[in-house]
Each structure stands twice: as C-alpha cells, then as structure tokens.
C-alpha atoms as a PDB file:
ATOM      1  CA  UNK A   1       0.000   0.000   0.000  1.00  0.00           C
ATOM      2  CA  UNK A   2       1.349   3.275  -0.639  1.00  0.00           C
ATOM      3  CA  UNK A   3       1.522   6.174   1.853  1.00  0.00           C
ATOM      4  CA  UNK A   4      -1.197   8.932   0.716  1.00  0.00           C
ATOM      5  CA  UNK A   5       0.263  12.196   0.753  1.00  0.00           C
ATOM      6  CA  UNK A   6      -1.289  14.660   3.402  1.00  0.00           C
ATOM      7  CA  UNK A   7      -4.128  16.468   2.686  1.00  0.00           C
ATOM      8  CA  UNK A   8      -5.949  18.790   4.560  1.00  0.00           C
ATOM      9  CA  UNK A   9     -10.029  17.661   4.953  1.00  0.00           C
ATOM     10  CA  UNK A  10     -12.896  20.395   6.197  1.00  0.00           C
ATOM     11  CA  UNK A  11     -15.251  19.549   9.078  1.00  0.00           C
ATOM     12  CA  UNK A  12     -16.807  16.723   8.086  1.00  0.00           C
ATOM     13  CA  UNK A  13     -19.487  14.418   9.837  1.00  0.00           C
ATOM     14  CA  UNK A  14     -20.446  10.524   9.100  1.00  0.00           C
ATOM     15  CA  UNK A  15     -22.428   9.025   7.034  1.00  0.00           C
ATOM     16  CA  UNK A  16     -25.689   7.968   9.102  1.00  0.00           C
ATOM     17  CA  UNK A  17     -26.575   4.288   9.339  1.00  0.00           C
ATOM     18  CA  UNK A  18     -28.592   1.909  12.047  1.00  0.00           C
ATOM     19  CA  UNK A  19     -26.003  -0.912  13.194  1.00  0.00           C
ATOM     20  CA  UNK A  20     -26.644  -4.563  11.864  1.00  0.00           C
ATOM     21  CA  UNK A  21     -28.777  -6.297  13.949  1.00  0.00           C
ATOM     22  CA  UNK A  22     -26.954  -9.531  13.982  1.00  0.00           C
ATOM     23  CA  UNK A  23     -23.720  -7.812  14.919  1.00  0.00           C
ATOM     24  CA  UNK A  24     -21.762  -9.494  18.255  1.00  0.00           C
ATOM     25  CA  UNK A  25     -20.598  -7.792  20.852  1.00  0.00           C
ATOM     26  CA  UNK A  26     -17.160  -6.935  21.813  1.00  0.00           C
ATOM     27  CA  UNK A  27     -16.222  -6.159  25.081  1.00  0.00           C
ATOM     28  CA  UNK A  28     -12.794  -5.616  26.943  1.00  0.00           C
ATOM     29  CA  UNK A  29     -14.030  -8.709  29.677  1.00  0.00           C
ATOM     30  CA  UNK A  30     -13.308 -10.817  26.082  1.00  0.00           C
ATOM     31  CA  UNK A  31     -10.038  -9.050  25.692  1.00  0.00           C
ATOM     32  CA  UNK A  32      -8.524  -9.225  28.610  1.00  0.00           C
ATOM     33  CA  UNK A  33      -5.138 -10.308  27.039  1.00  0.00           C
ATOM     34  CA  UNK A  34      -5.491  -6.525  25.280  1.00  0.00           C
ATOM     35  CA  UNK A  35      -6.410  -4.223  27.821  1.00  0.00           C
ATOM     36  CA  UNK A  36      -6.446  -3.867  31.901  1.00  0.00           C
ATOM     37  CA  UNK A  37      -8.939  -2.691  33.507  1.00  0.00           C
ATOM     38  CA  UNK A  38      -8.468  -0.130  36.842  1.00  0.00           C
ATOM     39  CA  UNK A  39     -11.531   1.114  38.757  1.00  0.00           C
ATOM     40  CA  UNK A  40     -11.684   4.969  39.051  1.00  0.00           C
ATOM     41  CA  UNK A  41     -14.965   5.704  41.334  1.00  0.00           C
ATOM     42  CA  UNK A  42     -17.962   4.409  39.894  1.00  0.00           C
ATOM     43  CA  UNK A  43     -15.536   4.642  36.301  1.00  0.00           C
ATOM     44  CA  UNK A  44     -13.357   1.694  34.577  1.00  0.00           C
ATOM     45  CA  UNK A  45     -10.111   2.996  33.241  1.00  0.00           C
ATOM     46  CA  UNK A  46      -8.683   0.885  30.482  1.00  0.00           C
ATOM     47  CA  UNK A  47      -4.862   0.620  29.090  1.00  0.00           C
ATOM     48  CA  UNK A  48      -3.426  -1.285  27.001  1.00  0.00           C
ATOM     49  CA  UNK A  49      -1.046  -4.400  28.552  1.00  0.00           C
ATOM     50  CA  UNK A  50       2.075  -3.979  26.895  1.00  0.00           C
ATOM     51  CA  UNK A  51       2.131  -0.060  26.658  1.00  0.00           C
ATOM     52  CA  UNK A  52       1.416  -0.290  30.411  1.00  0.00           C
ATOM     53  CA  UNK A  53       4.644  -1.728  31.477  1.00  0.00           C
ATOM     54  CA  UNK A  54       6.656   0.949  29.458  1.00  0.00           C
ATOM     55  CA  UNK A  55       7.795   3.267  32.650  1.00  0.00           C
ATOM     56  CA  UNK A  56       7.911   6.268  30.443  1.00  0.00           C
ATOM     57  CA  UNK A  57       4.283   7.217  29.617  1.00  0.00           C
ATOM     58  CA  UNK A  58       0.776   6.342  31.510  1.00  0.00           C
ATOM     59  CA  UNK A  59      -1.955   6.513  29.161  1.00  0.00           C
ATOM     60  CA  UNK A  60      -5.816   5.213  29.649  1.00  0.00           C
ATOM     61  CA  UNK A  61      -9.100   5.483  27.969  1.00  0.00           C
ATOM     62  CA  UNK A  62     -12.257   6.548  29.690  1.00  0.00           C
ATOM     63  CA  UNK A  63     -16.053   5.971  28.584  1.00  0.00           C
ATOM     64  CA  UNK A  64     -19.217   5.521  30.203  1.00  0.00           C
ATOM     65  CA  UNK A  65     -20.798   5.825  32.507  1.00  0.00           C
ATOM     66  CA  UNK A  66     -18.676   9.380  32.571  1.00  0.00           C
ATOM     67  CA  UNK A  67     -18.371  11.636  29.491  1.00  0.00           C
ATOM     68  CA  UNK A  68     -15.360  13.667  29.339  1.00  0.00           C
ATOM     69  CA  UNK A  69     -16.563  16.500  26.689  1.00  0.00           C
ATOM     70  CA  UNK A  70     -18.036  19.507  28.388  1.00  0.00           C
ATOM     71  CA  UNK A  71     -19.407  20.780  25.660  1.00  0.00           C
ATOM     72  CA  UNK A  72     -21.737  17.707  24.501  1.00  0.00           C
ATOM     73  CA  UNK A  73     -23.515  14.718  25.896  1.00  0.00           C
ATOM     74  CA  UNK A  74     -24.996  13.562  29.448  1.00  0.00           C
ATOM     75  CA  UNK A  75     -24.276  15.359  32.481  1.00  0.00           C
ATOM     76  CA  UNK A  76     -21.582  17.535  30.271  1.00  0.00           C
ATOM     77  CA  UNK A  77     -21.244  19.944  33.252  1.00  0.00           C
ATOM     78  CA  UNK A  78     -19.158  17.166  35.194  1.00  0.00           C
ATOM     79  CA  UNK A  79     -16.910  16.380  32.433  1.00  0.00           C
ATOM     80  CA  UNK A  80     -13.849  18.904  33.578  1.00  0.00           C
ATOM     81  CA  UNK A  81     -14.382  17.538  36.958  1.00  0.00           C
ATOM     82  CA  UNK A  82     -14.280  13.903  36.112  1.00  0.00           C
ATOM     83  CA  UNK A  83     -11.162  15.201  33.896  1.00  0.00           C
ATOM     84  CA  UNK A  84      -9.338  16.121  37.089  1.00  0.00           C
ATOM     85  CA  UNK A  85      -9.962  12.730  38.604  1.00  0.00           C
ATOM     86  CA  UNK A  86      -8.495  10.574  35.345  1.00  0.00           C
ATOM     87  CA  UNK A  87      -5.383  12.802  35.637  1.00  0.00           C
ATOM     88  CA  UNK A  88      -5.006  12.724  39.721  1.00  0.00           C
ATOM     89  CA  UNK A  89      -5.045   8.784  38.956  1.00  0.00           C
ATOM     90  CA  UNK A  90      -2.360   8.746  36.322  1.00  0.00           C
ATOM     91  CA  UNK A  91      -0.133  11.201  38.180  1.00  0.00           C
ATOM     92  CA  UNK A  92      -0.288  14.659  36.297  1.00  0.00           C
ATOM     93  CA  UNK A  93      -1.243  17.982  36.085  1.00  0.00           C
ATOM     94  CA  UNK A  94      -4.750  18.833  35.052  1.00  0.00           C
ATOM     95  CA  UNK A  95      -3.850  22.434  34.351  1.00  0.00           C
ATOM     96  CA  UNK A  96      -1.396  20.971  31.803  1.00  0.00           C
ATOM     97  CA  UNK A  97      -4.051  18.990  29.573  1.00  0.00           C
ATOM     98  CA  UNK A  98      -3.429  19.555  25.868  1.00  0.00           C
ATOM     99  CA  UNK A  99      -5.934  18.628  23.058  1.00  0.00           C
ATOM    100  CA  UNK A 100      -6.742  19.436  19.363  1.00  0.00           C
ATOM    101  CA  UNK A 101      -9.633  20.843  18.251  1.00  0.00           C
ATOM    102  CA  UNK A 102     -10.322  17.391  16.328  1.00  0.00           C
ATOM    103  CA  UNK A 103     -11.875  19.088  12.744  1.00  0.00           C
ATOM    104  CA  UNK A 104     -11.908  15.870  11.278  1.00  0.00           C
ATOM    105  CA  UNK A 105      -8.971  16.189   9.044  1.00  0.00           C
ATOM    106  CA  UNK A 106      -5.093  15.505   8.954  1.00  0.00           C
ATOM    107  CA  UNK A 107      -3.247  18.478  10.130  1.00  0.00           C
ATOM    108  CA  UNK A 108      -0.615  17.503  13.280  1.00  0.00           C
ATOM    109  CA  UNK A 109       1.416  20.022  15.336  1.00  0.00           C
ATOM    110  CA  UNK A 110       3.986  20.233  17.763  1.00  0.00           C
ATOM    111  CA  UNK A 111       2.833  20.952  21.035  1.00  0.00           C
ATOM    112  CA  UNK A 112       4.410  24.297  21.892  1.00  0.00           C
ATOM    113  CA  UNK A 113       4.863  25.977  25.126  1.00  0.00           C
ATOM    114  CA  UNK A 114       1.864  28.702  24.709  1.00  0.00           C
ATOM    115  CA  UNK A 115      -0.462  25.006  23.532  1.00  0.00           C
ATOM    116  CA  UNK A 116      -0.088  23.738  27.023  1.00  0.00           C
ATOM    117  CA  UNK A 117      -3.337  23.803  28.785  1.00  0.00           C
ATOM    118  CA  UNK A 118      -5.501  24.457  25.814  1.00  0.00           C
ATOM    119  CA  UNK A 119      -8.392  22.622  25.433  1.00  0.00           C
ATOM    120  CA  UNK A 120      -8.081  21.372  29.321  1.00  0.00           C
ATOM    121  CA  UNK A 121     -11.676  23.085  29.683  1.00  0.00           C
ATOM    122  CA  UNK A 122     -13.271  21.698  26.394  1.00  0.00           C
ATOM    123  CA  UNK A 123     -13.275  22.439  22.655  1.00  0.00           C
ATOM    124  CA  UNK A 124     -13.596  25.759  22.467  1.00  0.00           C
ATOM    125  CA  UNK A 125     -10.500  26.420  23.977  1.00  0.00           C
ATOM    126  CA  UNK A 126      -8.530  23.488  22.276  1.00  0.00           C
ATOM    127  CA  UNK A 127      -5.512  24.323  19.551  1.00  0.00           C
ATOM    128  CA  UNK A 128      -7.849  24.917  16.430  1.00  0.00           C
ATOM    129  CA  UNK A 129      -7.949  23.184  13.226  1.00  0.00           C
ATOM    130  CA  UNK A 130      -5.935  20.251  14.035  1.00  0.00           C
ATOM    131  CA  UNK A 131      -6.474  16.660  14.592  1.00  0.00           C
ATOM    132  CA  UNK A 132      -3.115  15.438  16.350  1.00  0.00           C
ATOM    133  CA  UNK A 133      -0.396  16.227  18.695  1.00  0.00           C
ATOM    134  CA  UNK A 134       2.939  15.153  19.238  1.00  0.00           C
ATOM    135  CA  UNK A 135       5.078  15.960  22.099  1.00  0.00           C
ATOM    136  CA  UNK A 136       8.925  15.603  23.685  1.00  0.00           C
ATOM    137  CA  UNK A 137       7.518  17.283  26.758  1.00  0.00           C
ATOM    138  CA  UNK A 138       6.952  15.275  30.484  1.00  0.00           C
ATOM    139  CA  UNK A 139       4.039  16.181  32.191  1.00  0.00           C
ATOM    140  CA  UNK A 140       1.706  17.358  29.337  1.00  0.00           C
ATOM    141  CA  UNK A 141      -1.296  15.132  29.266  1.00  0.00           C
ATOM    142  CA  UNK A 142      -2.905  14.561  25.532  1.00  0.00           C
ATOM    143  CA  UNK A 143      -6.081  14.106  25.211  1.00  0.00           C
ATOM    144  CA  UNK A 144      -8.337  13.353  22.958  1.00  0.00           C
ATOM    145  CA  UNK A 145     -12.333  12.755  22.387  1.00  0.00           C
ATOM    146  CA  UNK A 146     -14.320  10.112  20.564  1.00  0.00           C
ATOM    147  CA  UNK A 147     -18.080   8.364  20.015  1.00  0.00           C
ATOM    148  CA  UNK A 148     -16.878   5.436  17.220  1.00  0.00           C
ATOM    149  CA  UNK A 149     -13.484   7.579  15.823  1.00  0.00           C
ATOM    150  CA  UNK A 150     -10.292   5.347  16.079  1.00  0.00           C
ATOM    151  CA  UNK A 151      -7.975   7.287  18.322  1.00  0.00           C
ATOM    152  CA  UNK A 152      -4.482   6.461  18.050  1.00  0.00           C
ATOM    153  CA  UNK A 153      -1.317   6.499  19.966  1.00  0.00           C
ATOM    154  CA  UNK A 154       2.470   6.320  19.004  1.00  0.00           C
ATOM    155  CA  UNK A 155       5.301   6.434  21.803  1.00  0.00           C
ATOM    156  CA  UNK A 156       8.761   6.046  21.528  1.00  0.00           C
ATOM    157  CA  UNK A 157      10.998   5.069  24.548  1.00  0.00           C
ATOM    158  CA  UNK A 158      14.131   5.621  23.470  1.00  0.00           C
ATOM    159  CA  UNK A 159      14.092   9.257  22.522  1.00  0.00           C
ATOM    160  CA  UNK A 160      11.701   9.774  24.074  1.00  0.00           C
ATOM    161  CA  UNK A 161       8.313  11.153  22.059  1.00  0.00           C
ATOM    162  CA  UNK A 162       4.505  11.145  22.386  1.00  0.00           C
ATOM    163  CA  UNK A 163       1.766  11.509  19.719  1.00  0.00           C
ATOM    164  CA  UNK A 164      -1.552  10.688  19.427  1.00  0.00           C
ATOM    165  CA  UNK A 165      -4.325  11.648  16.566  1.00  0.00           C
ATOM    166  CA  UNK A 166      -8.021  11.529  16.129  1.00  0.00           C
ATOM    167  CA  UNK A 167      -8.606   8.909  12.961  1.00  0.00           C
ATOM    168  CA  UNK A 168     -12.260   9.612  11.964  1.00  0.00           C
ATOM    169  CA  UNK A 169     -12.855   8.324   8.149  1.00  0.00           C
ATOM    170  CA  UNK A 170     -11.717  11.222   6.905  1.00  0.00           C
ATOM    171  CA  UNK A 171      -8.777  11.661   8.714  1.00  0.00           C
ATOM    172  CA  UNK A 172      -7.876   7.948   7.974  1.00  0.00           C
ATOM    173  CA  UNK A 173      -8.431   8.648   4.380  1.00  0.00           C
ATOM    174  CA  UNK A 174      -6.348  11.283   4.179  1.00  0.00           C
ATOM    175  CA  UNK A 175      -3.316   9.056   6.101  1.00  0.00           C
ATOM    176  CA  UNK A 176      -3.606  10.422   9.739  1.00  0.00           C
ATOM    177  CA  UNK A 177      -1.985   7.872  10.967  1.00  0.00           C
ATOM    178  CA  UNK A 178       1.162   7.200   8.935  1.00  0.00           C
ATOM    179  CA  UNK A 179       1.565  11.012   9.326  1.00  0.00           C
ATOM    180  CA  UNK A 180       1.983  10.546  12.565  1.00  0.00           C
ATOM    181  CA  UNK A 181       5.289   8.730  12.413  1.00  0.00           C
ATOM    182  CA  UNK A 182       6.056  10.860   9.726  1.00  0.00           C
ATOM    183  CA  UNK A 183       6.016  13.972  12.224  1.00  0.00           C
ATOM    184  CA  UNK A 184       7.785  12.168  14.698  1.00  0.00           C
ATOM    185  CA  UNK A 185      10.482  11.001  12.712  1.00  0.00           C
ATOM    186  CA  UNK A 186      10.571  14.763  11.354  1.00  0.00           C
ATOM    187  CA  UNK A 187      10.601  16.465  14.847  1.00  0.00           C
ATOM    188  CA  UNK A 188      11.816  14.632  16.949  1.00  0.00           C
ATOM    189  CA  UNK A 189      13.939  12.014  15.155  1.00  0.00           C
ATOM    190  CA  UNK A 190      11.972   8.942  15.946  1.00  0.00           C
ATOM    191  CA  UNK A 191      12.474   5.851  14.168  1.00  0.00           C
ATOM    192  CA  UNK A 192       9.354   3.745  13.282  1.00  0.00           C
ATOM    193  CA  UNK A 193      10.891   0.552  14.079  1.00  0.00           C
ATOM    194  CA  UNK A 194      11.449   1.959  18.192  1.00  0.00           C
ATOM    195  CA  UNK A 195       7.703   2.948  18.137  1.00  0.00           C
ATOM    196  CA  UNK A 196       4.973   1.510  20.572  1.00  0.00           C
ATOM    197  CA  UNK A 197       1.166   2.099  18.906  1.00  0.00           C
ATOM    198  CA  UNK A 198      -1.831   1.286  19.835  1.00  0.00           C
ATOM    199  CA  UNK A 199      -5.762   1.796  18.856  1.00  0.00           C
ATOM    200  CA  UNK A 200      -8.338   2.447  21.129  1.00  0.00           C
ATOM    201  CA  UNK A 201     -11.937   1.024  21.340  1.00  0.00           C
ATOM    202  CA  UNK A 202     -13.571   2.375  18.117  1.00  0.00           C
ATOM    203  CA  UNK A 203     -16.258   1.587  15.420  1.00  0.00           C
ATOM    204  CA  UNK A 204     -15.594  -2.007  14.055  1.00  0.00           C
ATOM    205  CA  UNK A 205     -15.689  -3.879  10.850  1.00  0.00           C
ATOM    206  CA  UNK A 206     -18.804  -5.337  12.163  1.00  0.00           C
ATOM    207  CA  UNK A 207     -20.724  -2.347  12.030  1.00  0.00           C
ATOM    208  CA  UNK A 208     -19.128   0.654  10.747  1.00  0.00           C
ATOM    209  CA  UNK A 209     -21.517   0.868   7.883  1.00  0.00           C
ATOM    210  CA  UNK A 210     -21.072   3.841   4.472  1.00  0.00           C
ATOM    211  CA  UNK A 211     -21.540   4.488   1.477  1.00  0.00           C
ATOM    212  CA  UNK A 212     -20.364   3.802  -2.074  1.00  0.00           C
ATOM    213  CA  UNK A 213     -19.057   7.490  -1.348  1.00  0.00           C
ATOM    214  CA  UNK A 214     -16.425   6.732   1.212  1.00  0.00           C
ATOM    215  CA  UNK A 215     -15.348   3.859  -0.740  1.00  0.00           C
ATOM    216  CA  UNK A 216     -14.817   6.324  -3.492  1.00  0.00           C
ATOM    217  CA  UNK A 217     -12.397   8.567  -1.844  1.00  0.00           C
ATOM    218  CA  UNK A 218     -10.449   5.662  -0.050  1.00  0.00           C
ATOM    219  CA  UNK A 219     -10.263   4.149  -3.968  1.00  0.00           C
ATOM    220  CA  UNK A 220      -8.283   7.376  -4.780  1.00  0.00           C
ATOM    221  CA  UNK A 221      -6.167   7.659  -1.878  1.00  0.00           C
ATOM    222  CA  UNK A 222      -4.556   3.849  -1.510  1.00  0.00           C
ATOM    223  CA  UNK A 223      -3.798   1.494  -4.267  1.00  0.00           C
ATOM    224  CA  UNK A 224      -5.769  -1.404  -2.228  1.00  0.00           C
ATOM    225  CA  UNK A 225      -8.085   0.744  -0.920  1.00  0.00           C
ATOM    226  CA  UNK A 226     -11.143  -1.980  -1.545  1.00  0.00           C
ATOM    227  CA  UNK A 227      -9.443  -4.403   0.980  1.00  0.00           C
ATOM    228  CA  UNK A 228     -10.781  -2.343   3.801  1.00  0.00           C
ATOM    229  CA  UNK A 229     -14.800  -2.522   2.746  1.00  0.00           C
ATOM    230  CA  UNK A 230     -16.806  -5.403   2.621  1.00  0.00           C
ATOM    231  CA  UNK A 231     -20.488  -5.508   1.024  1.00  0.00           C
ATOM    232  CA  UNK A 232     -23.638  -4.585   3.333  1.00  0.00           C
ATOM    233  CA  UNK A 233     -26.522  -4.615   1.268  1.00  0.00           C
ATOM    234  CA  UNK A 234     -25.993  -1.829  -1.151  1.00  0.00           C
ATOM    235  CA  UNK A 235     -23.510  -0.633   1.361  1.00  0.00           C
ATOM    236  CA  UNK A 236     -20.341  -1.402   2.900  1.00  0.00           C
ATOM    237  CA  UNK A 237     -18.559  -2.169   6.315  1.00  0.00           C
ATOM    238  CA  UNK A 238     -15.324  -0.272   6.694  1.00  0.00           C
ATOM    239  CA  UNK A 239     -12.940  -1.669   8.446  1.00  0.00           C
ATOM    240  CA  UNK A 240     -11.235   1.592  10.464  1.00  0.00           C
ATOM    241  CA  UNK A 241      -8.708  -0.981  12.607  1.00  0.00           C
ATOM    242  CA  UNK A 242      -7.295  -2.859  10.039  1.00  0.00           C
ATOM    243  CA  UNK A 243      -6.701   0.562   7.872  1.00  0.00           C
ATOM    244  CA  UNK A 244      -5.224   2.163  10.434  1.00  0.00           C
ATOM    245  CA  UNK A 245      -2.929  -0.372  11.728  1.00  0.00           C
ATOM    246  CA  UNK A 246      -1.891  -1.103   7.830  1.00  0.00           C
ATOM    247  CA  UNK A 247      -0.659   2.648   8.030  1.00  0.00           C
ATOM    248  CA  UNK A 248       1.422   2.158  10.911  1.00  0.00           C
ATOM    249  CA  UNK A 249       2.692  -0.958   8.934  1.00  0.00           C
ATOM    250  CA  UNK A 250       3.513   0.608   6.343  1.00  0.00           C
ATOM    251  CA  UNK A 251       5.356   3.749   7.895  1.00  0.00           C
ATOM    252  CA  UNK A 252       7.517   1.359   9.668  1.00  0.00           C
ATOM    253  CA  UNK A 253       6.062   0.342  13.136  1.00  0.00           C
ATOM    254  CA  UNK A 254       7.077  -3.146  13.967  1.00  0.00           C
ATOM    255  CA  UNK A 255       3.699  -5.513  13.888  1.00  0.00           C
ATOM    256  CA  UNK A 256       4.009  -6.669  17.204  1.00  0.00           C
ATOM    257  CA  UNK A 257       4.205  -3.110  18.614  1.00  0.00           C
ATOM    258  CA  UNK A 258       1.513  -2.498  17.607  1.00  0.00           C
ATOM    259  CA  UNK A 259      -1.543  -2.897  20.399  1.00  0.00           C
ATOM    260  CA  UNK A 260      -5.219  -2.533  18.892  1.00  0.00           C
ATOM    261  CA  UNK A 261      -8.182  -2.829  21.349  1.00  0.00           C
ATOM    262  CA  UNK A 262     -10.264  -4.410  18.953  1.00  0.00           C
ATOM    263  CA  UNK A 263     -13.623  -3.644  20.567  1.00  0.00           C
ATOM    264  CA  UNK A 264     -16.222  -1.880  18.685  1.00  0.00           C
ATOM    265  CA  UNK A 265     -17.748   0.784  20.206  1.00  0.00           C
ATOM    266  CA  UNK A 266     -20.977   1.014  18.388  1.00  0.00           C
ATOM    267  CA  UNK A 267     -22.210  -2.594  19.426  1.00  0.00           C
ATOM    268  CA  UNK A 268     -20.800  -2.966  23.233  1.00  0.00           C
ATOM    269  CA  UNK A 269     -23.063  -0.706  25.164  1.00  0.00           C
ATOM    270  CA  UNK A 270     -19.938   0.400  27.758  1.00  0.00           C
ATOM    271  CA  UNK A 271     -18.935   2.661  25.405  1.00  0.00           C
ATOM    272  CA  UNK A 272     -20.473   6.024  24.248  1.00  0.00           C
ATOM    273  CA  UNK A 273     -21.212   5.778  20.001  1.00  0.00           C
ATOM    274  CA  UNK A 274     -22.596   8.454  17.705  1.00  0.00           C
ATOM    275  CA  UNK A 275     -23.676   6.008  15.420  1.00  0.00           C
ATOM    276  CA  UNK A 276     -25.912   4.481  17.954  1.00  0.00           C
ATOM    277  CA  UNK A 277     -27.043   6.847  20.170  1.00  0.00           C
ATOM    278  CA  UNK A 278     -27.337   9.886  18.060  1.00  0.00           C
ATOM    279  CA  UNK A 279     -25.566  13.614  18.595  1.00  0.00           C
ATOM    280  CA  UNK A 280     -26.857  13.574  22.444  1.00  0.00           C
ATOM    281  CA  UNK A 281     -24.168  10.815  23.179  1.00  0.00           C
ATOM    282  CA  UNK A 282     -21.008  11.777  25.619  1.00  0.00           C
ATOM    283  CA  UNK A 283     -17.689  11.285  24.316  1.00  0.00           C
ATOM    284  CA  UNK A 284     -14.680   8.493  25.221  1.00  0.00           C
ATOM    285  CA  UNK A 285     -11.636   9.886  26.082  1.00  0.00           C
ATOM    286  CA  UNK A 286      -7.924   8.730  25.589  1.00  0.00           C
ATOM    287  CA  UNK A 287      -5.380  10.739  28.232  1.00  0.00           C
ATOM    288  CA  UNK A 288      -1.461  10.260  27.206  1.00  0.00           C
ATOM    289  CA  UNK A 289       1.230  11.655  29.062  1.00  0.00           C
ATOM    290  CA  UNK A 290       5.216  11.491  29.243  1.00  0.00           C
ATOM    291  CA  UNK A 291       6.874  10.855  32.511  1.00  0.00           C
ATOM    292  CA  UNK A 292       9.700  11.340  34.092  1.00  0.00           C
ATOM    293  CA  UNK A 293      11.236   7.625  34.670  1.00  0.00           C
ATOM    294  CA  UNK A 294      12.647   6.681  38.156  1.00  0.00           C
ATOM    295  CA  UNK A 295      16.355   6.818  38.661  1.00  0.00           C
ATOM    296  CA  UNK A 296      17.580   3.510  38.875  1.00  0.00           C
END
C-alpha cells in the first residue's frame, strides 16, 4: 500500500446508518489479554497491557458511565471535573491537559509551550484546526475525544516522544496515521521501528456501515483501498482498525508493537457511540502523558 500524501479535509461528519442487527458484541471482559482494567470511582479505566509496562508514559481510555466532553452529551457539566480525577489517577497535572480541536482532518502540530493547557476546559479552547499532537515534553497530558473515531497512539521510549491523533474516516483517508510517524520522525527524530502504537476502542468492521461514497475517496487515496470494505446490502462495512494499523505498517512500526483494542464501540453498550445513540451521546476519552522515569 502506498503512503497517501497529506491532505488537509474540512469539518466533516459521518455518514448515518442503524447498526446490523446480527452484529456481536465486543467487550474488553473478552479481551482481557489486550487491555487492563483499573476502577476509578464508579468509572473503569482501560490501558493497554504492553504499553502499560513501558515506565515512560501512563496513558488510559475513559467511557461511560462518565463523558469527558463539556461541551456535549450527558451530564456535560461534570466532564472537567471527572477530567481532574483521570489525571489525579495517572499522576499529572490537570492544568497541563493539551488537546486538538479534532476538525476531522489531517493536520498535526507540535505541542508548543503557549499550547499547554488548551483545550483542558473543552473544545472551544482546544488548539484549532488540528487533529493530532505530538510531544517531547513530560508532564503534558494529551487528550483526545471520541463516540466510534479510532484514536491512536504512538510512543517512543528511546528518545523519548509522544503523539496521538483523532482517525475519523476522513482523517484515515487522508493518512492520519502514517503522518503521525512521519512527524515524529521529522521532529523529533523517531524511528518507526522503536515505536509503541496502539488503537483504542472504536467503530468495528462489524458495524461501521457507508456508502459507495467513502469507498470512493479511499479508492483514490490507496492502491488497495477496496481491501478495507466489505459488502452490506448496497452498502459497505469499513474496516477503520485494520486501515489504520496497515498505516502504521507501512510507515515502519514493527507488527508486534503495535496494540489494537479491537472492541467496537458502536455494538458494546460500555462505550459512548454516535452512530448508535445519536448527537446527544457523551464522548470516550484517551489521556497520554510522558513521565519522568525513576532513577535507577
């Protein structure tokens, strides 16, 4: 598969569909080899296994019963709140959360010193018109927000560097994710092969369902672009987990460094979904941060 050059997508939303009714449900009790589970109040914090034991980032990804956007969903108005809490438990500053605006497209910055802190409130305050964020910096928390988008995580150890990026179909389709490594090879030096990725809970192959239009565009952004759809009907089922993890692949990651949850969110009821619930549902969260490692 070739690498799709970046290209910058508007706001965009996605296509509406009602989930197949014979779809099976995924949760992280049948992946336990995958993810951990940690309670947090009347929460469930999950991280992935093997990104866990790396000492030099804590990371976990929050959905119900708590949203984490203040601006949208269910008892919004406790969402900063609840914020504070996730990053007491992992150990960092809530003052220093740093997020994207998430637009929906492929743009990717280096956090700066005047980024830290923005978006810690919610969106509107959140560094505008990008999608991702990669960082060099210990003690700046990343986070990002999601109802069915793959959100998705790079880490490397050894120099060490943090990014993460919001994957919604567009951003996917315009090669999010193997931009990614590409902007943390180009700012920080990172190698692909030293890289650590994973892939949150998101919509799954099972029932992401589109149109002949997204098809279209992924036709005329990667040479084996069909491989990811499979018929529905007179639709199709886009596979968002295999397309993103064949973009780490192909910028390099190693295969077994890379982690994907492999839960869908839109048929396991733990986890808020767009595409079920409607634009009233809260928002998943995935928190990322850089730490300091212990002297040995």
């Amino acid at each position: 598969m070739r690498t799709p050059e970046p290209q910058q997508w508007g706001p965009g939303g996605q296509p509406a569909f009602s989930a197949p009714s014979d779809a099976a449900p995924a949760t992280a009790e049948q992946c336990p080899d995958r993810m951990i589970e940690d309670a947090c109040d009347d929460e469930t914090l999950l991280r992935f296994k093997r990104l866990a034991a790396e000492p030099g980032i804590v990371h976990a990804f929050a959905s119900r019963p708590w949203n984490l956007a203040p601006h949208r969903g269910p008892q919004r108005e406790l969402a900063v709140e609840r914020r504070r809490r996730i990053c007491a438990v992992l150990g960092v500053a809530f003052d220093r959360i740093t997020s994207p605006q998430q637009v929906h497209g492929a743009e990717i910055l280096r956090v700066e010193e005047t980024d830290i802190g923005a978006g810690r409130l919610g969106r509107a305050g959140a560094v505008p018109f990008v999608d991702g964020l990669i960082t060099d910096r210990p003690g700046v928390p990343l986070v990002l927000l999601s109802a069915d988008c793959p959100l998705v995580l790079a880490y490397d150890p050894r120099r060490p560097a943090l990014g993460i990026v919001h994957a919604s179909w567009l951003g996917t389709a315009a090669g999010i994710t193997a931009r990614l490594v590409e902007r943390l090879h180009a700012e920080f030096g990172c190698d692909a092969a030293d890289l650590r990725a994973a892939i949150a809970p998101c919509a799954g192959p099972c029932c992401y369902e589109v149109g002949n239009e997204v098809l279209r565009i992924f036709r005329t952004r990667f040479a084996e672009g069909d491989r990811f759809f499979r018929p529905a009907g007179d639709r199709f089922l886009l596979d968002l987990w295999e397309a993103n993890q064949t973009q780490l692949l192909s910028a390099g990651v190693r295969p077994e460094r890379i982690e994907r949850a492999d839960i869908c969110t839109i048929c396991s009821g733990r986890f808020w979904s767009h595409r079920r619930d409607g634009a009233d549902a809260g928002r998943s969260a995935l928190f990322a941060a850089l730490v300091q490692a212990a002297p040995a």
